[in-house]
N, C-alpha and C. Protein backbone atom coordinates (compact mmCIF):
# COMPACT_ATOMS: atom_id res chain seq x y z
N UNK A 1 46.90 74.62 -2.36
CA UNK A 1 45.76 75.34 -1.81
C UNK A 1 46.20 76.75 -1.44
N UNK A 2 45.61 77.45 -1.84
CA UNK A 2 45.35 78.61 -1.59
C UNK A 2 45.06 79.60 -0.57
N UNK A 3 45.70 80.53 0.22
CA UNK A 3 44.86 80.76 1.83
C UNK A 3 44.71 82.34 1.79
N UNK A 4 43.56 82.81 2.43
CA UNK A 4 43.20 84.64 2.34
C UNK A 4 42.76 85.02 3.80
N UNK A 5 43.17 86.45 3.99
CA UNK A 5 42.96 86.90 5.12
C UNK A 5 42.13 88.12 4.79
N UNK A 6 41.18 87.97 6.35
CA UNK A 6 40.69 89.27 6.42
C UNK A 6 40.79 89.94 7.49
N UNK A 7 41.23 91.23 7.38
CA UNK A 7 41.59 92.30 8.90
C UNK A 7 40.24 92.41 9.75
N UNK A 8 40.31 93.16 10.70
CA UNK A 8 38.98 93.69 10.94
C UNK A 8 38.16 93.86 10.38
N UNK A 9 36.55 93.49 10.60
CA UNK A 9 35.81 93.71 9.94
C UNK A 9 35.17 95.29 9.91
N UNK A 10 35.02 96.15 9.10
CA UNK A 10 35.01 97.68 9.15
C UNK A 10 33.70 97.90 9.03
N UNK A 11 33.14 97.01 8.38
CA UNK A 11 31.04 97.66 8.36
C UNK A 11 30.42 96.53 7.37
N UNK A 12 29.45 96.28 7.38
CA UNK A 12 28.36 95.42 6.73
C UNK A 12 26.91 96.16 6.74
N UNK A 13 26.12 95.83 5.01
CA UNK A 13 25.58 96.35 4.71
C UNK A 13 24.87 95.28 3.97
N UNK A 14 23.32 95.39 3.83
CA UNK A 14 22.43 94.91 3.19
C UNK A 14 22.62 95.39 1.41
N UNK A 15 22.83 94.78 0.47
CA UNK A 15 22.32 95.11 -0.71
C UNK A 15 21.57 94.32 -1.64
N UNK A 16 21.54 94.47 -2.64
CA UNK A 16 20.63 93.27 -3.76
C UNK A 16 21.65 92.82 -4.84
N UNK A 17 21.49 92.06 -5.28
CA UNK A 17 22.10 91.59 -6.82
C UNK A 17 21.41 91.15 -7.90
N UNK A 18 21.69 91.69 -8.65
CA UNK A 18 20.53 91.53 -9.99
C UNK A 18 20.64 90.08 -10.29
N UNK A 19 19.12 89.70 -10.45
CA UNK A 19 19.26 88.32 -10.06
C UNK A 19 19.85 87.63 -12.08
N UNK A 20 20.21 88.19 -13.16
CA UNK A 20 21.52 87.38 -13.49
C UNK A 20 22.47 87.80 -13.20
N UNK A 21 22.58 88.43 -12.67
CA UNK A 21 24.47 87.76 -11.92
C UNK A 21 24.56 87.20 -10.98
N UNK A 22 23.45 86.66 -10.26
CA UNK A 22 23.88 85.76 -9.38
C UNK A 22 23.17 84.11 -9.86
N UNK A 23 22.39 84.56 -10.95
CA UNK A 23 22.63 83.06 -12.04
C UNK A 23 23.76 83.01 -12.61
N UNK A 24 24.34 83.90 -13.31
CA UNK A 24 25.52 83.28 -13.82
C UNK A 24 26.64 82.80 -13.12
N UNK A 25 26.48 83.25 -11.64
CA UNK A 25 27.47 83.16 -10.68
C UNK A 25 27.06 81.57 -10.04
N UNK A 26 25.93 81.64 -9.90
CA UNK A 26 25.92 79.94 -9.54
C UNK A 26 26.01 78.82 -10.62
N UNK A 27 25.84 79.16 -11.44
CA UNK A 27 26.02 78.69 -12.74
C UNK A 27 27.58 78.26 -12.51
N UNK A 28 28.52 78.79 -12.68
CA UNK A 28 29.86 79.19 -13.21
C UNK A 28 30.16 78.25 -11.76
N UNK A 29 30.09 78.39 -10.66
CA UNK A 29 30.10 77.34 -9.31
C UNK A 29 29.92 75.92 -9.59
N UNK A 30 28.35 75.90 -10.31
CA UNK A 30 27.75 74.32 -10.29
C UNK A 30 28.41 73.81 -11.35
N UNK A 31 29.17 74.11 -12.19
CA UNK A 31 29.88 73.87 -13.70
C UNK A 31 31.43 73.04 -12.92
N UNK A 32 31.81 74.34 -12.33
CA UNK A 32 33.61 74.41 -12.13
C UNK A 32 33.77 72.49 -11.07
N UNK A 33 33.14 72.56 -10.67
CA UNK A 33 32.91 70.70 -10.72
C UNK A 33 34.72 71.37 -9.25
N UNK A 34 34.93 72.40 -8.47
CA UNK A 34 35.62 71.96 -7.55
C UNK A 34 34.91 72.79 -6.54
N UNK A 35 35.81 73.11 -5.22
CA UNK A 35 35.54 74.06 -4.20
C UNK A 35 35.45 75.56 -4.30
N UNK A 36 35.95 75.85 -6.10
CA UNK A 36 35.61 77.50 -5.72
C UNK A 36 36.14 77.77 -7.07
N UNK A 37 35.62 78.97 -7.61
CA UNK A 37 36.59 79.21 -8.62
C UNK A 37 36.91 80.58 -8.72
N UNK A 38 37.51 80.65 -9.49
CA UNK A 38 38.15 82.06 -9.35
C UNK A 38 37.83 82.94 -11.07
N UNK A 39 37.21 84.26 -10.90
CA UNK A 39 37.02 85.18 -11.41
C UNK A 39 37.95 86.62 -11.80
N UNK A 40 38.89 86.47 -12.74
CA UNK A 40 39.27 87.83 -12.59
C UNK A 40 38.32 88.75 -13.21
N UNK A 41 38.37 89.80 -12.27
CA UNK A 41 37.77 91.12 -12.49
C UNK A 41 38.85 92.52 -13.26
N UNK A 42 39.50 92.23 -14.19
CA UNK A 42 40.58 93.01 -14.60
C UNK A 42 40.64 94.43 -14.82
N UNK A 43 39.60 94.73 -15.04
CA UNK A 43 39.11 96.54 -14.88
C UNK A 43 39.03 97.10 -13.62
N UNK A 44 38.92 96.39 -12.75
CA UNK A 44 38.95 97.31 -11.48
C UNK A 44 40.68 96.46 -10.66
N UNK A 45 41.16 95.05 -11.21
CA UNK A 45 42.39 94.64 -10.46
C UNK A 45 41.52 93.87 -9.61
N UNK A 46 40.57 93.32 -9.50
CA UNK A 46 40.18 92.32 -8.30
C UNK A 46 40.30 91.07 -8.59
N UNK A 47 40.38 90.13 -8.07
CA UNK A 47 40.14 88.46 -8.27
C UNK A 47 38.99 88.28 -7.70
N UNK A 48 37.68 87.74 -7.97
CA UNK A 48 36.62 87.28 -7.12
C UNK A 48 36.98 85.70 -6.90
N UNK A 49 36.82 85.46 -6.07
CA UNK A 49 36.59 83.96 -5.60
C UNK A 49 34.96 83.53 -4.90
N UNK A 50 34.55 82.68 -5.77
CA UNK A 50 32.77 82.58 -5.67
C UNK A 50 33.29 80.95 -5.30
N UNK A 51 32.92 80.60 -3.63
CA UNK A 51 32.19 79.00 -3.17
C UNK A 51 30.90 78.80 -3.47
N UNK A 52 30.83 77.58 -2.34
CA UNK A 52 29.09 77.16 -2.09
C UNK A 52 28.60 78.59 -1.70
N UNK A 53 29.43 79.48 -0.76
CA UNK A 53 28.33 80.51 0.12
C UNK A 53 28.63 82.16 -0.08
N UNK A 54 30.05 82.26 -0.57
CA UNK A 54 30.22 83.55 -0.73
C UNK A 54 31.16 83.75 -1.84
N UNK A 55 31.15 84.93 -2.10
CA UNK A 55 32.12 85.87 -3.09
C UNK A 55 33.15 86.59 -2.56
N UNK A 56 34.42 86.06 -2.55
CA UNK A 56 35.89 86.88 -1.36
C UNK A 56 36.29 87.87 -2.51
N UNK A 57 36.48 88.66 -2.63
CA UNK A 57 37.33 90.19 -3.25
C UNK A 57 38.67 90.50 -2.71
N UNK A 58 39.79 89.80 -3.63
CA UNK A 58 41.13 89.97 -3.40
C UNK A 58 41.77 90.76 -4.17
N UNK A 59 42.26 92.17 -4.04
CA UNK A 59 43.30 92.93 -4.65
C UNK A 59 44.34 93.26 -5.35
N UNK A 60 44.07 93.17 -6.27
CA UNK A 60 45.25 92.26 -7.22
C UNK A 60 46.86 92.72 -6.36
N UNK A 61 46.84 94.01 -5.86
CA UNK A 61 48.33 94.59 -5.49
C UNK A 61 48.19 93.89 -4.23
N UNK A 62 47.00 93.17 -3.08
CA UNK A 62 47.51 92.69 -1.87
C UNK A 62 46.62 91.00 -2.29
N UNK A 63 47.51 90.28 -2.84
CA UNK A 63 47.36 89.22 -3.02
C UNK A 63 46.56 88.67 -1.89
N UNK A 64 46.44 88.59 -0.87
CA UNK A 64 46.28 87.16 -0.02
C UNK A 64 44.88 88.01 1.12
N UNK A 65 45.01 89.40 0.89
CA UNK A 65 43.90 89.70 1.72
C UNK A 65 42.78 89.95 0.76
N UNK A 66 41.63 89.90 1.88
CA UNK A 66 40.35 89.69 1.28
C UNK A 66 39.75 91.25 1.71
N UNK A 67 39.57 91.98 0.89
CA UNK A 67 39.06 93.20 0.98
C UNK A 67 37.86 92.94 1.69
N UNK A 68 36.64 92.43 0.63
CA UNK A 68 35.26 92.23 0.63
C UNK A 68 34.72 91.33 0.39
N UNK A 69 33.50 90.99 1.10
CA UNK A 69 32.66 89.56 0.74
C UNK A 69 31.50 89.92 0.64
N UNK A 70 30.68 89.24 -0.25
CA UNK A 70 29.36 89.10 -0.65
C UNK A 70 28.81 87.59 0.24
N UNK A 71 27.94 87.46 1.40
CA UNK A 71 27.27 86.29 1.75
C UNK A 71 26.30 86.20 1.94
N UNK A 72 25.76 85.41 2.97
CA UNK A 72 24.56 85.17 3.05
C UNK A 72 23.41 85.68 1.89
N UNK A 73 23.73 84.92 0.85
CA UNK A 73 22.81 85.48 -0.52
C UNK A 73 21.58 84.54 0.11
N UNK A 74 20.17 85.18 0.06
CA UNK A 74 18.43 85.05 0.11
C UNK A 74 17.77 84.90 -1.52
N UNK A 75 18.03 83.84 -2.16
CA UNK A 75 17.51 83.59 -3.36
C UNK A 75 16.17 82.88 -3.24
N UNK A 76 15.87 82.06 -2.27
CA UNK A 76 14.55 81.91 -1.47
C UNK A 76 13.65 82.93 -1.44
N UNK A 77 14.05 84.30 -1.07
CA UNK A 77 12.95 85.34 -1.03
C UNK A 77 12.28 85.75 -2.10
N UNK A 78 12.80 85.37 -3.28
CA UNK A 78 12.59 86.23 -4.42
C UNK A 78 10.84 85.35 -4.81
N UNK A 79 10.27 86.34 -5.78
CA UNK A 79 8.98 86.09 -6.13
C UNK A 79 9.00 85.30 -7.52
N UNK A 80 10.30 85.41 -7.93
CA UNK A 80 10.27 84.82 -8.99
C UNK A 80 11.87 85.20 -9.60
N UNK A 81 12.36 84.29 -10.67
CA UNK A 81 13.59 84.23 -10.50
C UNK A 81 14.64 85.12 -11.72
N UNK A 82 13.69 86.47 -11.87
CA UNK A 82 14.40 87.20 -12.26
C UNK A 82 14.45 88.80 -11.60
N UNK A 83 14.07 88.18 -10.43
CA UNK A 83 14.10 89.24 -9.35
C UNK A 83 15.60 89.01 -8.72
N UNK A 84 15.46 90.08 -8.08
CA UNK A 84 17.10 90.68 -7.93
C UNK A 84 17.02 89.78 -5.72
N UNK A 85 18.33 89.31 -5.88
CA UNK A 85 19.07 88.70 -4.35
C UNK A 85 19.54 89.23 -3.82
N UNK A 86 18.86 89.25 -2.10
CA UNK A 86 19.26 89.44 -1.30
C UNK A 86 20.73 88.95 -0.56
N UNK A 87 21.87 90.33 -0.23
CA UNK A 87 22.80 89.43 -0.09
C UNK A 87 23.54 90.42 1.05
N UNK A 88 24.36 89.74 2.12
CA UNK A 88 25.25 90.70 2.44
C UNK A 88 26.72 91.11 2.38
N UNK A 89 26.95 92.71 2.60
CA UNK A 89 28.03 92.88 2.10
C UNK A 89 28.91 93.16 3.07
N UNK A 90 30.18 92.52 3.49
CA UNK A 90 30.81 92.70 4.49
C UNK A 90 32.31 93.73 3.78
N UNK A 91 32.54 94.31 4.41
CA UNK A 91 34.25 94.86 3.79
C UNK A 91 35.18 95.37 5.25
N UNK A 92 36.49 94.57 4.79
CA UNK A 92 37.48 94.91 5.44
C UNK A 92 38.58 96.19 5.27
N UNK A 93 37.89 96.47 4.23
CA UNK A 93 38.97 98.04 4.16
C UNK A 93 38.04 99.15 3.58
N UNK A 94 38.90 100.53 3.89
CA UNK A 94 37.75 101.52 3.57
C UNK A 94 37.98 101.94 1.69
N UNK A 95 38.70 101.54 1.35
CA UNK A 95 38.76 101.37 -0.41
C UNK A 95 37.35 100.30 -1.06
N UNK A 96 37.05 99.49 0.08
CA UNK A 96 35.53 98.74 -0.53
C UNK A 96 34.86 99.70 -0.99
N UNK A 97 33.92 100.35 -0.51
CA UNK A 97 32.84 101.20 -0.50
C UNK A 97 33.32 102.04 -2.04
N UNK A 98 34.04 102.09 -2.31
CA UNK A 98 34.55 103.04 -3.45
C UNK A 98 34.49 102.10 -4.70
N UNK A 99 35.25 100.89 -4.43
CA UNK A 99 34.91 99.66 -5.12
C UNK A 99 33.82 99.21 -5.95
N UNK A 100 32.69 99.21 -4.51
CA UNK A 100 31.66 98.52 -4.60
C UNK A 100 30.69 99.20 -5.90
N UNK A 101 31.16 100.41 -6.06
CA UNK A 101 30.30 101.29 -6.77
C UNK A 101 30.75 100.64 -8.06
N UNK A 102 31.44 100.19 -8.58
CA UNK A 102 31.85 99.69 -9.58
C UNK A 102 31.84 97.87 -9.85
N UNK A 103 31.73 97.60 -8.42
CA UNK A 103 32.15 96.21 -8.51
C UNK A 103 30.91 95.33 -9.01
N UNK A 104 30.17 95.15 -9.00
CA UNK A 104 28.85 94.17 -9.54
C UNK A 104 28.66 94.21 -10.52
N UNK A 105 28.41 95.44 -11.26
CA UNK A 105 28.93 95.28 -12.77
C UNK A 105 29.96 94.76 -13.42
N UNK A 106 31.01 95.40 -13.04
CA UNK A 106 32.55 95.14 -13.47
C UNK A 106 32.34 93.30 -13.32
N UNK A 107 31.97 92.57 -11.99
CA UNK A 107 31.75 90.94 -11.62
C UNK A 107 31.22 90.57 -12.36
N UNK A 108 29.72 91.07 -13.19
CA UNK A 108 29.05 90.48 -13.59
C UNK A 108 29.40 90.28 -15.39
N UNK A 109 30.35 91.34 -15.74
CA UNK A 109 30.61 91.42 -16.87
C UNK A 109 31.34 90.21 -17.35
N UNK A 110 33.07 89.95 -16.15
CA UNK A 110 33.73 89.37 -16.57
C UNK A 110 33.04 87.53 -16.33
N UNK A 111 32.08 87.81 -15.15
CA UNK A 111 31.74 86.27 -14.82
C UNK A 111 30.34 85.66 -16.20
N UNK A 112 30.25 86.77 -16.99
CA UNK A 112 29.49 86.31 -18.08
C UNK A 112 30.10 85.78 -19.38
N UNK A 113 31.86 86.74 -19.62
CA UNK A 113 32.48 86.14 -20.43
C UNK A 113 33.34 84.86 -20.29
N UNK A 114 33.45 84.51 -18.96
CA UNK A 114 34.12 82.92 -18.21
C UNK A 114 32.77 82.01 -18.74
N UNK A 115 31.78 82.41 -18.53
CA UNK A 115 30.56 81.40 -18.58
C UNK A 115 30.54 81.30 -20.16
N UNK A 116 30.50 82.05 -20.79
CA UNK A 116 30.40 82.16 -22.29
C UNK A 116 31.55 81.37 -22.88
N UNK A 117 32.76 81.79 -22.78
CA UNK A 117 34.14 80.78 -22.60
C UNK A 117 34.25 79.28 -22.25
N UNK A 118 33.46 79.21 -20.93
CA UNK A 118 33.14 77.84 -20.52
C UNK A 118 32.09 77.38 -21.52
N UNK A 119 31.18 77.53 -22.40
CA UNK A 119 29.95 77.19 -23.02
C UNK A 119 30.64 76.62 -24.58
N UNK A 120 31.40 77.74 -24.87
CA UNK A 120 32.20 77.42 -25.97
C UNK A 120 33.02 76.57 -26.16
N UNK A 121 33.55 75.97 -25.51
CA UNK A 121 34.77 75.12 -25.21
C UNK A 121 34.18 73.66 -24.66
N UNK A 122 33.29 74.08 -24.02
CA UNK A 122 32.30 72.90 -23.88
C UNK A 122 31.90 71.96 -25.29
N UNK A 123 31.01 73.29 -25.42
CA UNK A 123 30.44 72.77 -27.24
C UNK A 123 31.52 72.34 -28.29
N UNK A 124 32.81 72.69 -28.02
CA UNK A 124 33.75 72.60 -29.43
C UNK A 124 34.35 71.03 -28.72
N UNK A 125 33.83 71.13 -27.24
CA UNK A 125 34.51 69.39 -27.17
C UNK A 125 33.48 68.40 -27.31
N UNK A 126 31.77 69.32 -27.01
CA UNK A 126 30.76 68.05 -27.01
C UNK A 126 30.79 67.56 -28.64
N UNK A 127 30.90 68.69 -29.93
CA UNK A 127 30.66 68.51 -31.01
C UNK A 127 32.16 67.80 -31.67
N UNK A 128 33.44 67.74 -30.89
CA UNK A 128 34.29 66.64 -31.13
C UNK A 128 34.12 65.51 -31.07
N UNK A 129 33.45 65.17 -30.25
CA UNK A 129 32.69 63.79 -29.19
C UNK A 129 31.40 63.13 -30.52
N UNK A 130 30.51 64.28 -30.43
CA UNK A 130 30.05 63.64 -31.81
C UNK A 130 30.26 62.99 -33.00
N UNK A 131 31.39 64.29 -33.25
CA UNK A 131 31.87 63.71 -34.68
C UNK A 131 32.61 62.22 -34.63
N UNK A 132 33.53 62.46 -33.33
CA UNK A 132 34.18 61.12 -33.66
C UNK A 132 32.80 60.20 -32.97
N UNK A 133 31.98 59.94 -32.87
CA UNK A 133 30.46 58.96 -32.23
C UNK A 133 30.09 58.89 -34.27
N UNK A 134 29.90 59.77 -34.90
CA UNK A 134 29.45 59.56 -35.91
C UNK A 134 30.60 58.61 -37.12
N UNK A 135 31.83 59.11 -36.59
CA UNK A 135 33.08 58.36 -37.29
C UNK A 135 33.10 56.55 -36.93
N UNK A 136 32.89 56.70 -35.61
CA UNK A 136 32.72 54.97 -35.24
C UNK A 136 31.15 54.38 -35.85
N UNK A 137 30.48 55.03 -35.71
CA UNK A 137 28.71 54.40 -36.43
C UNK A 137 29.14 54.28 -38.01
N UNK A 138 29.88 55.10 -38.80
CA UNK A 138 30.54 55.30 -40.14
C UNK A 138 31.50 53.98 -40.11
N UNK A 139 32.25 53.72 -39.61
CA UNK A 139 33.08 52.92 -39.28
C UNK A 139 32.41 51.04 -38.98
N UNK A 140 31.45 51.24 -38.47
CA UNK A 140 30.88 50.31 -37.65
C UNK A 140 29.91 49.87 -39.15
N UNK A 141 28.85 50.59 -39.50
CA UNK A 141 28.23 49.95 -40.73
C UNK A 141 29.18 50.17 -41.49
N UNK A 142 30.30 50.21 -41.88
CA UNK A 142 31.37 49.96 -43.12
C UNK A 142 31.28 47.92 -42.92
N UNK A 143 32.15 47.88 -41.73
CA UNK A 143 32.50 46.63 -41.17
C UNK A 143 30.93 45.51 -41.57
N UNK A 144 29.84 45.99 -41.34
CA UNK A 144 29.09 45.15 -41.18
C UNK A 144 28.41 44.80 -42.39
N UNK A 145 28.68 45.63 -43.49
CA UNK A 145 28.52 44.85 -45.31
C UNK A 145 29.42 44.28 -45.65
């Protein structure tokens, strides 16, 4: 197990998230079948870590602290579900804010090619699963003439 710190908290701020990236982000959660998974963000050096409730932002050069968090996401409010989430943004250092300008994109990019990755790999094992389901039915009426 894994453990992260955060310093003082330096400021929190209301923003939105375009509501797919925070489908693909729950998506990529309800899939990973554990407590959290982890996102690298390699263009900017971040690791995201997305739970049940938030998004932690770890630094690739300070491993174990948590820059920034994304929580209390309001997907309830929305009018419909390609409207953009309410969420808040907490940050522990003043390099966030500089970040941030980059960071939701940069998140949303890499957490679309994990999901895409995950989809593929999925399919190349569901369509293994078939074939050998079609090898035993092949197999099975052989036996039974």
């Amino acid at each position: 197990m894994e453990y992260f710190l955060t310093g003082e908290l330096i400021g929190r701020e209301q923003r939105t998230l375009p509501a797919s990236t925070y489908n693909i982000m729950r998506t990529l959660f309800s899939q990973c079948g554990e407590s959290c998974i982890f996102v690298p963000v390699r263009s900017i050096q971040y690791q995201a870590i997305i739970d049940a409730k938030e998004v932690n932002f770890v630094y690739a050069h300070r491993r174990t602290h948590i820059e920034f968090v994304w929580k209390n996401f309001e997907p309830q409010q929305r009018f419909s579900l390609s409207d953009p989430v309410n969420y808040e943004f907490l940050y522990y250092d003043d390099r966030a804010l500089e970040t941030m300008k980059r960071a939701q994109i940069e998140f949303h990019n890499y957490a679309q090619q994990l999901l895409d990755k995950r989809k593929n790999t999925n399919s190349d094992i569901y369509s293994q699963e078939q074939k050998i389901a079609q090898l035993h039915r092949a197999v099975d009426l052989d036996e039974s003439e």
